[in-house]
Protein backbone atom coordinates (compact mmCIF):
# COMPACT_ATOMS: atom_id res chain seq x y z
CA UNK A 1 -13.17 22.58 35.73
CA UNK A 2 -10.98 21.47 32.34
CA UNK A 3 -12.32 18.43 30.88
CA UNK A 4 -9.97 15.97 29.39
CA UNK A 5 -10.08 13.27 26.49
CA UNK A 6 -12.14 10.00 27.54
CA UNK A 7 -9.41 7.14 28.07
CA UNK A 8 -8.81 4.66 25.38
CA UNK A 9 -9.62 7.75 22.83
CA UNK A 10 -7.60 10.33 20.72
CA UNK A 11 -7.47 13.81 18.97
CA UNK A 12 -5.65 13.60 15.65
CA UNK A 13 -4.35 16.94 15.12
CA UNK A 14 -2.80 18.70 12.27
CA UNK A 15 0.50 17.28 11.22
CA UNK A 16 -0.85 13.68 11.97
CA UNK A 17 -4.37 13.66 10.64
CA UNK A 18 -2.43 14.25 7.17
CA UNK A 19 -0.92 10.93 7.58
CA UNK A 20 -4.62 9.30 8.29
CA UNK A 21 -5.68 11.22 4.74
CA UNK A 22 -3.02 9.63 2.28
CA UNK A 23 -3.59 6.02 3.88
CA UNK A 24 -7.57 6.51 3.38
CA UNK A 25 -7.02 8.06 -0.24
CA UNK A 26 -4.43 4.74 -1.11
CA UNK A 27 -7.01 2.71 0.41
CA UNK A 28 -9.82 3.85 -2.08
CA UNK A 29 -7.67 4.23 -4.99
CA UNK A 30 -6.84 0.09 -4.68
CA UNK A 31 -10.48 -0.40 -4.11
CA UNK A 32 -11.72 1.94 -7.26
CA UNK A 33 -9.06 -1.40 -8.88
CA UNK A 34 -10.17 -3.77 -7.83
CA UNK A 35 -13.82 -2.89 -7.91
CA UNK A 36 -15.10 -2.76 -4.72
CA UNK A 37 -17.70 0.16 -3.66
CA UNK A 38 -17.95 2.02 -0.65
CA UNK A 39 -20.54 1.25 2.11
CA UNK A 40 -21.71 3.58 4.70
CA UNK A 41 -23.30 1.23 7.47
CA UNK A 42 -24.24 2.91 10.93
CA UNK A 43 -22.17 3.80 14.21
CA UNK A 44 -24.59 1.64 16.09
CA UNK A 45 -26.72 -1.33 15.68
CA UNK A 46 -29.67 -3.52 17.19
CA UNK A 47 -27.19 -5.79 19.85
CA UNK A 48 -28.51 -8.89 18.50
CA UNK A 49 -26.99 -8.27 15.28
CA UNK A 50 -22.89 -8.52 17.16
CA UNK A 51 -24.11 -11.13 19.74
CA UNK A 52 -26.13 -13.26 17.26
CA UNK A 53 -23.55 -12.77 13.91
CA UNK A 54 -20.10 -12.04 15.81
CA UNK A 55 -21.21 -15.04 18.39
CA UNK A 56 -22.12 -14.57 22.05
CA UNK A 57 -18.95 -16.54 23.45
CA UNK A 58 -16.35 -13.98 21.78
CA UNK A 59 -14.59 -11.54 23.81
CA UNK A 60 -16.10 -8.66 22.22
CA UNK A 61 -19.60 -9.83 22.76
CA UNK A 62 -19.17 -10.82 26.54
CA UNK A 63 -16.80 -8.35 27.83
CA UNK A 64 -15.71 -5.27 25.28
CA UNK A 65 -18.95 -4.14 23.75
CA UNK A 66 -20.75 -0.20 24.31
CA UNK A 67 -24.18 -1.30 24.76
CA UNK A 68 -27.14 0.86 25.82
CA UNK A 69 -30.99 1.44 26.25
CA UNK A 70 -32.31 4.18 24.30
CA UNK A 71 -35.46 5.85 25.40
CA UNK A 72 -37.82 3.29 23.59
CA UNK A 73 -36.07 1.01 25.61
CA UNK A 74 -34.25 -0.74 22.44
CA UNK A 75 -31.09 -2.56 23.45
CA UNK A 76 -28.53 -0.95 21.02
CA UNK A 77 -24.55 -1.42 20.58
CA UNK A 78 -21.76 1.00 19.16
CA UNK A 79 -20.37 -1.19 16.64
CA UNK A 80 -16.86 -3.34 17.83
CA UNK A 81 -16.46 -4.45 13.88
CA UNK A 82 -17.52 -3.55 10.69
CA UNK A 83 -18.44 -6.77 9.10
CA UNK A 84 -21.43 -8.09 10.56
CA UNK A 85 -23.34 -4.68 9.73
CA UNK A 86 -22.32 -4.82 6.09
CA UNK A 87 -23.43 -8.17 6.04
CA UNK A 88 -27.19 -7.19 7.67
CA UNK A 89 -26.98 -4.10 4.90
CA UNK A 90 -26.75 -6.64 2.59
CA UNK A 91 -29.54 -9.10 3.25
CA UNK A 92 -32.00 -5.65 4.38
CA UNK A 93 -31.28 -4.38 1.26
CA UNK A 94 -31.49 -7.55 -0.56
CA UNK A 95 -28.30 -7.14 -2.46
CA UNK A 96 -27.87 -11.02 -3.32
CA UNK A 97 -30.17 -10.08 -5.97
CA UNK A 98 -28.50 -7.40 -8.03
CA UNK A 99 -26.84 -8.50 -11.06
CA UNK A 100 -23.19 -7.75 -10.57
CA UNK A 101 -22.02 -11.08 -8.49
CA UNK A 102 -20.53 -10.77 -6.24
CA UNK A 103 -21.19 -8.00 -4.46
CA UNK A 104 -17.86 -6.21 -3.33
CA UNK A 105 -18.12 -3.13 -0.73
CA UNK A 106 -15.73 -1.44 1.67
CA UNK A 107 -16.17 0.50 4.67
CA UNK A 108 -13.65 3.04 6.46
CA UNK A 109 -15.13 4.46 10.16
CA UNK A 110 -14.45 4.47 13.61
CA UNK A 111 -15.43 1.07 16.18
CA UNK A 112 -15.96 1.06 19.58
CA UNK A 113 -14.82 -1.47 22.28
CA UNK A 114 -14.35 -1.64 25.58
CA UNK A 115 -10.71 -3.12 26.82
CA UNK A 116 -7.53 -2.11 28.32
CA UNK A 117 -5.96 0.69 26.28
CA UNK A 118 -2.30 0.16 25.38
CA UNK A 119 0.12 0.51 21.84
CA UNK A 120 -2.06 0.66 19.18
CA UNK A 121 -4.96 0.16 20.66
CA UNK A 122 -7.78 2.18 21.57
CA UNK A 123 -11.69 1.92 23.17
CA UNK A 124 -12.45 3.92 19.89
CA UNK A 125 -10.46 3.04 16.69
CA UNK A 126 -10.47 3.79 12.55
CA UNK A 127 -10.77 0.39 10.77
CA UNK A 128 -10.95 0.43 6.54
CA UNK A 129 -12.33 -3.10 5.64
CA UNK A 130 -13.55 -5.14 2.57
CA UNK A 131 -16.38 -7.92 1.99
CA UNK A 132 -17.37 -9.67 -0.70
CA UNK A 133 -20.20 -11.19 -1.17
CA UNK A 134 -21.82 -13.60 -3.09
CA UNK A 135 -18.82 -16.11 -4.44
CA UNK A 136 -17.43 -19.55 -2.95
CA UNK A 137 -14.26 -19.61 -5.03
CA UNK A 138 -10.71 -19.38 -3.43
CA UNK A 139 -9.78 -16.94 -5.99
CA UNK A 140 -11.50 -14.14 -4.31
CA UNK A 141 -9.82 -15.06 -1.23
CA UNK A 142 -6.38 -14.72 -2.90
CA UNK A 143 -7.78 -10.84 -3.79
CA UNK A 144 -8.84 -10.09 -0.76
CA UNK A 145 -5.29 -11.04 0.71
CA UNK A 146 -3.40 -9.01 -2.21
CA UNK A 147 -5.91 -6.13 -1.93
CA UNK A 148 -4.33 -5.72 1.93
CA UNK A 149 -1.07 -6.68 1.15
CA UNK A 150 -0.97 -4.30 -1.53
CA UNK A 151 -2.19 -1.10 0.57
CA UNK A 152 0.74 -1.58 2.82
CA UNK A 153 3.60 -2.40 0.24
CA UNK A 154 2.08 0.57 -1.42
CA UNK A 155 2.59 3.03 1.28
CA UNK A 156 6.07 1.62 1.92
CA UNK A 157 5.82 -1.26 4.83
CA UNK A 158 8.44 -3.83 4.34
CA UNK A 159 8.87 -5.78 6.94
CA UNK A 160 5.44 -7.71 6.91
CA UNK A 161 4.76 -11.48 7.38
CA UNK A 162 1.19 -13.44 5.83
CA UNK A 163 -0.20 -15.94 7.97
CA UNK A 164 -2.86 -18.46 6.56
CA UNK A 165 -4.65 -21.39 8.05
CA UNK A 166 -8.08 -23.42 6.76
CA UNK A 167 -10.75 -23.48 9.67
CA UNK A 168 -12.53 -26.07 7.25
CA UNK A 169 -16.27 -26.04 6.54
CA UNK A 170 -18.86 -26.94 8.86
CA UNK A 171 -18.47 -31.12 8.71
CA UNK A 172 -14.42 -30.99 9.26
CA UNK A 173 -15.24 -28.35 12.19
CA UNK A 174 -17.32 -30.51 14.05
CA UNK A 175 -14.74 -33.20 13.67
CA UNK A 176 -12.50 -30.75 14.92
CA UNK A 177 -14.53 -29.71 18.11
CA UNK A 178 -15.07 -33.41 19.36
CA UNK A 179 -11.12 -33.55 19.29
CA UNK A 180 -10.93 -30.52 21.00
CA UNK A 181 -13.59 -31.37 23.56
CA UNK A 182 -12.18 -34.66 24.15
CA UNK A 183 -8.78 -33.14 24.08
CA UNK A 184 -8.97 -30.37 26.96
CA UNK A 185 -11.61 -31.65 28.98
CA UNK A 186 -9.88 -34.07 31.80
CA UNK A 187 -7.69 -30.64 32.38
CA UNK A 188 -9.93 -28.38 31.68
CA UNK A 189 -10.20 -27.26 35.18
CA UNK A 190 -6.43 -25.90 34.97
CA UNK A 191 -6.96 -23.13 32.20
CA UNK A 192 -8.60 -19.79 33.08
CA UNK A 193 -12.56 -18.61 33.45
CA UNK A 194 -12.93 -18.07 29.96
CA UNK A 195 -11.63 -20.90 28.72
CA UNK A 196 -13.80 -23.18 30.91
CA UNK A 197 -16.99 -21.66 29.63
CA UNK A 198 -15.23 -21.97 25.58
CA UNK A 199 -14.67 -25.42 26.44
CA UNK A 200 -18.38 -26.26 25.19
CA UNK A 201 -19.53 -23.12 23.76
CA UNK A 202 -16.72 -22.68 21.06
CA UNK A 203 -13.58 -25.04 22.11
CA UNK A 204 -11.81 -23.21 19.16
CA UNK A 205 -11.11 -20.37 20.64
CA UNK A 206 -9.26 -21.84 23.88
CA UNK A 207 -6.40 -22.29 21.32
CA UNK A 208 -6.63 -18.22 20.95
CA UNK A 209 -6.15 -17.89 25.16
CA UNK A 210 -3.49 -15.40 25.68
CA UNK A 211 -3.97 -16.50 29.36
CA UNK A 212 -2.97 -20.50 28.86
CA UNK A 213 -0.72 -20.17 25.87
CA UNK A 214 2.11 -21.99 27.33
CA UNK A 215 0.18 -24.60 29.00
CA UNK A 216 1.22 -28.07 27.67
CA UNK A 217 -2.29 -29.18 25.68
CA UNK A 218 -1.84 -26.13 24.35
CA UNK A 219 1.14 -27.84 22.43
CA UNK A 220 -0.14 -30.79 21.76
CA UNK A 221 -3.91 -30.03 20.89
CA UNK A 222 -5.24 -31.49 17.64
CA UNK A 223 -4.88 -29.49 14.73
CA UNK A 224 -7.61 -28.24 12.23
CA UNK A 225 -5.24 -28.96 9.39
CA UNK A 226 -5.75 -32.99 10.43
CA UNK A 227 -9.48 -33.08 10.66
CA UNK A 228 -10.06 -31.12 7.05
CA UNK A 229 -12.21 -33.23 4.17
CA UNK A 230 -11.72 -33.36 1.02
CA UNK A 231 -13.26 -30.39 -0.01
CA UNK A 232 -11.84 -28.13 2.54
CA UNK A 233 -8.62 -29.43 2.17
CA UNK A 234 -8.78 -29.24 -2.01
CA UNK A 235 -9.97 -25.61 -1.32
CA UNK A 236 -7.30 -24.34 1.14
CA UNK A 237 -4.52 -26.16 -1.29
CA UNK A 238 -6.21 -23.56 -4.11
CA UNK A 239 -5.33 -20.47 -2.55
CA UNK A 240 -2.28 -21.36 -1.33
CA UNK A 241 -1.28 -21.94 -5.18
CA UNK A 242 -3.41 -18.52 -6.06
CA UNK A 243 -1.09 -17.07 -3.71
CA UNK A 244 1.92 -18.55 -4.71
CA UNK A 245 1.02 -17.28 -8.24
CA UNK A 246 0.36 -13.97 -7.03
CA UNK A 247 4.26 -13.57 -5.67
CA UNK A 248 2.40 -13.16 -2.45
CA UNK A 249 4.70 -15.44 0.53
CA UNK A 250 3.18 -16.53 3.47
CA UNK A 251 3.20 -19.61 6.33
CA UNK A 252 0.61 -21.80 7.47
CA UNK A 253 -0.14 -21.61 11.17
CA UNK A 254 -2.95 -24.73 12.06
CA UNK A 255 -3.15 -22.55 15.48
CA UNK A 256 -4.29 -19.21 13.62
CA UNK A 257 -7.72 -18.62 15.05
CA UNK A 258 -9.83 -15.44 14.60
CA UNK A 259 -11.84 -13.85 17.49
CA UNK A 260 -15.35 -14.31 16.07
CA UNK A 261 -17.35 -16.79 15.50
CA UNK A 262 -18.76 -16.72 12.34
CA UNK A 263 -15.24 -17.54 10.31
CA UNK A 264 -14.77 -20.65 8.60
CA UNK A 265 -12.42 -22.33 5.54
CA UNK A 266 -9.85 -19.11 5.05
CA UNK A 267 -8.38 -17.29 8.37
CA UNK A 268 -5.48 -15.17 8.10
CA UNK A 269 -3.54 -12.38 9.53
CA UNK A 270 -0.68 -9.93 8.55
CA UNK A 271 1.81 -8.85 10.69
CA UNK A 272 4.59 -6.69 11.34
CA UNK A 273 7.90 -7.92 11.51
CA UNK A 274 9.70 -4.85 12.89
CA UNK A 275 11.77 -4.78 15.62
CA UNK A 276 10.31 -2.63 18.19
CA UNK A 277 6.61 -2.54 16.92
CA UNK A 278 5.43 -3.68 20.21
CA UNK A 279 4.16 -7.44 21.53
CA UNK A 280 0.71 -7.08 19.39
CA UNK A 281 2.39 -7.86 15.69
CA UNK A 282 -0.91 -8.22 13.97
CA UNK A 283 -1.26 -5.30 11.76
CA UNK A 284 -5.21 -7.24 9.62
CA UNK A 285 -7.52 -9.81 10.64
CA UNK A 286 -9.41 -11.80 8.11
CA UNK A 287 -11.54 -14.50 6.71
CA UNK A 288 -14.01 -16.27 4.93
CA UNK A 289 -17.40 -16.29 6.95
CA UNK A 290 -20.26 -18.52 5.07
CA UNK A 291 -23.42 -18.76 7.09
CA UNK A 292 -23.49 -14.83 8.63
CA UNK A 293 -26.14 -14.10 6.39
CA UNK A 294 -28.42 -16.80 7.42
CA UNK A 295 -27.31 -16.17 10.82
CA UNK A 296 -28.85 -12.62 10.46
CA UNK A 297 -32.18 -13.92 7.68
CA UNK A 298 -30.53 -14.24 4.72
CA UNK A 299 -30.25 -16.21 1.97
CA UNK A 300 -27.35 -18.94 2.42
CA UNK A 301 -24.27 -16.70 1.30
CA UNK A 302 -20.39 -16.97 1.32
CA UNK A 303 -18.66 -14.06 2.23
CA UNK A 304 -14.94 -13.21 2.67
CA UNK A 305 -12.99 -9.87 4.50
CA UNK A 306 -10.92 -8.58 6.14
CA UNK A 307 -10.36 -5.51 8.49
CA UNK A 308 -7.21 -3.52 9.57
CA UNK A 309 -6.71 -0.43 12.26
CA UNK A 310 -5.51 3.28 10.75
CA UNK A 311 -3.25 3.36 14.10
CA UNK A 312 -1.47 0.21 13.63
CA UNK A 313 -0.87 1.14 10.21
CA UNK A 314 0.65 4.30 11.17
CA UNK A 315 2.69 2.27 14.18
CA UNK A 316 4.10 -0.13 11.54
CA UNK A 317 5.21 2.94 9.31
CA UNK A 318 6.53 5.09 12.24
CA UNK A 319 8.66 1.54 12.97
CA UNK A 320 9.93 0.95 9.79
CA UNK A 321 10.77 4.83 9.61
CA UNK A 322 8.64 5.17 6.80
CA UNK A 323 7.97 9.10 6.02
CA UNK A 324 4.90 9.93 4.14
CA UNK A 325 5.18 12.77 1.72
CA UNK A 326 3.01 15.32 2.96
CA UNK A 327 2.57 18.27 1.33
CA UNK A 328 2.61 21.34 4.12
CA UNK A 329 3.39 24.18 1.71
CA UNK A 330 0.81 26.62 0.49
CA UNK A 331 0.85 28.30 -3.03
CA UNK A 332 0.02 31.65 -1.88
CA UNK A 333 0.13 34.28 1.04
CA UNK A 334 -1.52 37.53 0.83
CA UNK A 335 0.50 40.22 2.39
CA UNK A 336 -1.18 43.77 2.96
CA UNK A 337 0.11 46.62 3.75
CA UNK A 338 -2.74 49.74 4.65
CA UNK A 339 -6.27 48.98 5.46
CA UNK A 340 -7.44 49.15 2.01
CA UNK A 341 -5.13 47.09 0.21
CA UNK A 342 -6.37 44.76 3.47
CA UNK A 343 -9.93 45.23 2.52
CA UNK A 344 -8.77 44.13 -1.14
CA UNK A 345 -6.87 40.70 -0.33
CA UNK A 346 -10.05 39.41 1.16
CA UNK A 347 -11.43 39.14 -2.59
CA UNK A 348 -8.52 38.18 -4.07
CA UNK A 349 -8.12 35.74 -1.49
CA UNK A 350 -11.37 34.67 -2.64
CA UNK A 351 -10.23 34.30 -6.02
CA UNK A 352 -7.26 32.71 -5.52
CA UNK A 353 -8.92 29.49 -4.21
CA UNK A 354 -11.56 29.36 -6.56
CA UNK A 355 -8.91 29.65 -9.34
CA UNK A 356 -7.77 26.40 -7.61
CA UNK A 357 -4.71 27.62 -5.00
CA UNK A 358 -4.20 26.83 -1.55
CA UNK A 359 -3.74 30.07 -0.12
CA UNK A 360 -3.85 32.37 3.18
CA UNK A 361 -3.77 36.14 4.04
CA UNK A 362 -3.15 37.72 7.57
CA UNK A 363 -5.94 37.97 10.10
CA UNK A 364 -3.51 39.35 13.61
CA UNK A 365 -3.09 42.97 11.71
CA UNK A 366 0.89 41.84 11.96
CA UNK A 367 3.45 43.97 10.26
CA UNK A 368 4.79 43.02 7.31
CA UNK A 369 7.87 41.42 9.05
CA UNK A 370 5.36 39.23 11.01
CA UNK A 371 3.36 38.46 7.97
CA UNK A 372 6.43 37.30 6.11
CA UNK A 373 7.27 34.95 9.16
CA UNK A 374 3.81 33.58 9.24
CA UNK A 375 4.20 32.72 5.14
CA UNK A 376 7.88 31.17 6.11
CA UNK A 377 5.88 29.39 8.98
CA UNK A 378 3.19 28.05 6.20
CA UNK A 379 5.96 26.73 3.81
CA UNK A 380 3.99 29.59 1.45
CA UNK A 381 5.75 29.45 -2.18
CA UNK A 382 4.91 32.67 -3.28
CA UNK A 383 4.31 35.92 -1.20
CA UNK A 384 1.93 38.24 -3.11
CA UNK A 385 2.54 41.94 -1.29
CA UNK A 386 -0.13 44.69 -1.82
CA UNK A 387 -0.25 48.27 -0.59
CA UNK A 388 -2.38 51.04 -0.95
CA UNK A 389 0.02 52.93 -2.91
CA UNK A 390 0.28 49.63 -5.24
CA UNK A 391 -3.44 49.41 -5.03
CA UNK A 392 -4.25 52.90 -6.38
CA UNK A 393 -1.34 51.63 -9.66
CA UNK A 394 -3.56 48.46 -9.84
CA UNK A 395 -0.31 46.45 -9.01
CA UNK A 396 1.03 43.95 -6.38
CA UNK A 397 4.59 42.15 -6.03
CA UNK A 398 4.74 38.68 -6.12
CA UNK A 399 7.94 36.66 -4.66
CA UNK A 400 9.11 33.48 -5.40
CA UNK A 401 10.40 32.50 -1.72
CA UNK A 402 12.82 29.86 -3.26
CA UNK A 403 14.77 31.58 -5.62
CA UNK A 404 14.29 35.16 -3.84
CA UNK A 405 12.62 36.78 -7.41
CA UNK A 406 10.27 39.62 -7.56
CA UNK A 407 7.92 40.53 -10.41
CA UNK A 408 5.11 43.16 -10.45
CA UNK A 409 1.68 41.80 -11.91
CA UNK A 410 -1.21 44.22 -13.18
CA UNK A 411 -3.86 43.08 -10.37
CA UNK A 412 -6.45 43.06 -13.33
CA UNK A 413 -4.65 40.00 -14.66
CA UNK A 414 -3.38 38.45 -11.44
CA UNK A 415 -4.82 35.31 -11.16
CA UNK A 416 -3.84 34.44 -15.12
CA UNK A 417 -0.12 35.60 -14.22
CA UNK A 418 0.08 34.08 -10.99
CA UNK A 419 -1.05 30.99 -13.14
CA UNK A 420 1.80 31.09 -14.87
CA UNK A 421 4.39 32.12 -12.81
CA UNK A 422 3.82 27.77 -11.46
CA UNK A 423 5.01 26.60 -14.68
């Protein structure tokens, strides 16, 4: 009986995992910049950490998440997003107290959630994501959106749009629920299921319906942007000038509204503006989040993130026609001819790599002819050839396979002359 690949999953194989390595490396390179530190939370987590910081009327909570009962009969959850674990890492380990404020981490791993699989999206996905921790002032915000904007400009993306709107702190949201209350209620019975049961729970979030997007209120419903105070309103006019400053464009959307629960003030996304990238644009997903650490015991605690998906990354580069230099050649193959000289290129193999080479001998017993296809197949820059007759003379041959030379090395100096045959 074969056994195939769960749905909604993937194998990355050779050839494509190569692309997954140089975003991952540019993605720690800009953090090493801009100072943030790597955080290693775990695959899964208590489920009342996701239903009590991510918010029990989300999507994710109610419909997408892998929960199960492990034999102590502990209710844990694979985890759907990254950012309410770093957030319980940081009030376990009491990090509000260290002196370097605020506390900047970032996290690259694999999430889990159940839903339909389709383009670019998967029941198991990579997401690289940033938090900081610790600091209430719209500057960090405008980081956090350069930091992302920055990893994809740097690998090439183009064609990219920034979307920005204020969710307003906790006074202007209430303001802004009674609206919407008052707003969708005589009609409420004409939107879908889940809308009905947002209507009290988080009326917010009907405005997110991909159901009832065309309905009429939809249209017309009050926006956040009318209901902000003073100090939510002086605070999103900062980072739009931070941004501004920053050369960064982007548009204001008062109907931007993130999936979870625990955002407030800052929401924004970044999309993809290519043509044929698909009907889900959105490429990151972030926000500012005060009140998640309290949610979860801690200290009161702003916080601001963001997350983004490996495979939409790579969709959004395979759209533009963006090729990532990937280096497929090898330094070195070790041909042998005669089952000593065989017996030899084992060591030197050995030595090769340790002296810092990416390099490869035969392990089929192929002729030479095959084991100079299988260094053509390899993209191998040099072809080292040893026999037992040049083995007893302490030599081997060494071909450059670009310009077709051949020079014989004493095998006592090898590695030293191989050295400088790359210069």
């Amino acid at each position: 009986m074969s056994i195939s690949i769960p749905r909604g999953t993937q194998d990355i194989l050779p050839g494509e995992v190569e692309k997954w390595q140089l975003i991952e490396a540019k993605a720690r390179e800009l953090c090493e910049k801009y100072q943030y530190k790597e955080i290693r939370t775990p695959i899964f987590e208590h489920t009342d950490l996701f239903s009590r910081g991510v918010g029990d009327s989300t999507d994710i909570v109610q419909k997408e998440m892998y929960t199960f009962e492990d034999r102590g009969k502990r209710s844990l959850t694979l985890r759907p997003e990254g950012t309410a674990a770093v957030v319980r890492s940081y009030v376990e380990k009491k990090m509000f107290g260290l002196p370097n404020q605020p506390v900047k981490l970032y996290y690259m791993g694999p999430m889990f959630r159940y839903e339909r699989p389709q383009a670019g999206r998967f029941r198991q996905f990579v997401q690289f994501g940033i938090e900081a921790l610790g600091s209430n002032d719209p500057a960090i915000d405008a980081e956090v959106i350069s930091l992302a904007m920055n990893l994809y400009k740097e690998m090439g993306l183009k064609k990219l749009k920034l979307i920005i709107n204020s969710l307003g702190d906790k006074e202007s949201r209430n303001a802004h629920r009674e609206a919407l209350v008052n707003h969708f209620k005589p009609r409420i019975g004409e939107f879908c299921h889940d809308c009905q049961n947002r209507l009290e729970k988080n009326p917010l979030r009907i405005l997110d319906c991909k159901v009832d997007r065309e309905h009429e209120l939809m249209r017309i419903a009050p926006s956040i942007l009318e209901f902000l105070n003073d100090y939510s309103k002086n605070y999103f006019e900062k980072l739009q000038k931070y941004l501004t400053q920053l050369d960064i464009p982007f548009e204001v959307d008062a109907n931007l509204v993130r999936g979870l629960d625990y955002y407030n003030h800052t929401a924004f996304e970044i999309m993809s503006d290519s043509e044929g990238f698909g009907a889900i644009t959105t490429l990151c997903g972030g926000g500012r989040y005060n009140g998640l650490a309290e949610e979860i015991g801690g200290p009161e605690t702003p916080g601001i993130g963001f997350a983004l998906s490996i495979e939409r990354f790579i969709a959004a580069l395979n759209a533009e026609g963006i090729e990532l230099e990937i280096n497929e050649s090898i330094d070195c193959y070790l041909a042998a001819l005669g089952e000593e000289a065989k017996d030899y290129t084992v060591v030197l193999l050995q030595e090769l790599r340790r002296a810092g080479f990416s390099a490869e001998r035969d392990y089929l017993d192929r002729k030479i002819k095959g084991q100079f296809k299988a260094a053509d197949r390899l993209k191998a820059k040099f072809v080292a050839v040893l026999g037992d007759e040049e083995l007893k003379n302490n030599k081997i041959n060494v071909k450059n396979m670009s310009s077709g030379e051949q020079v014989e090395i004493d095998l006592a100096t090898f590695i030293k002359q191989f050295k400088e045959l790359q210069e």
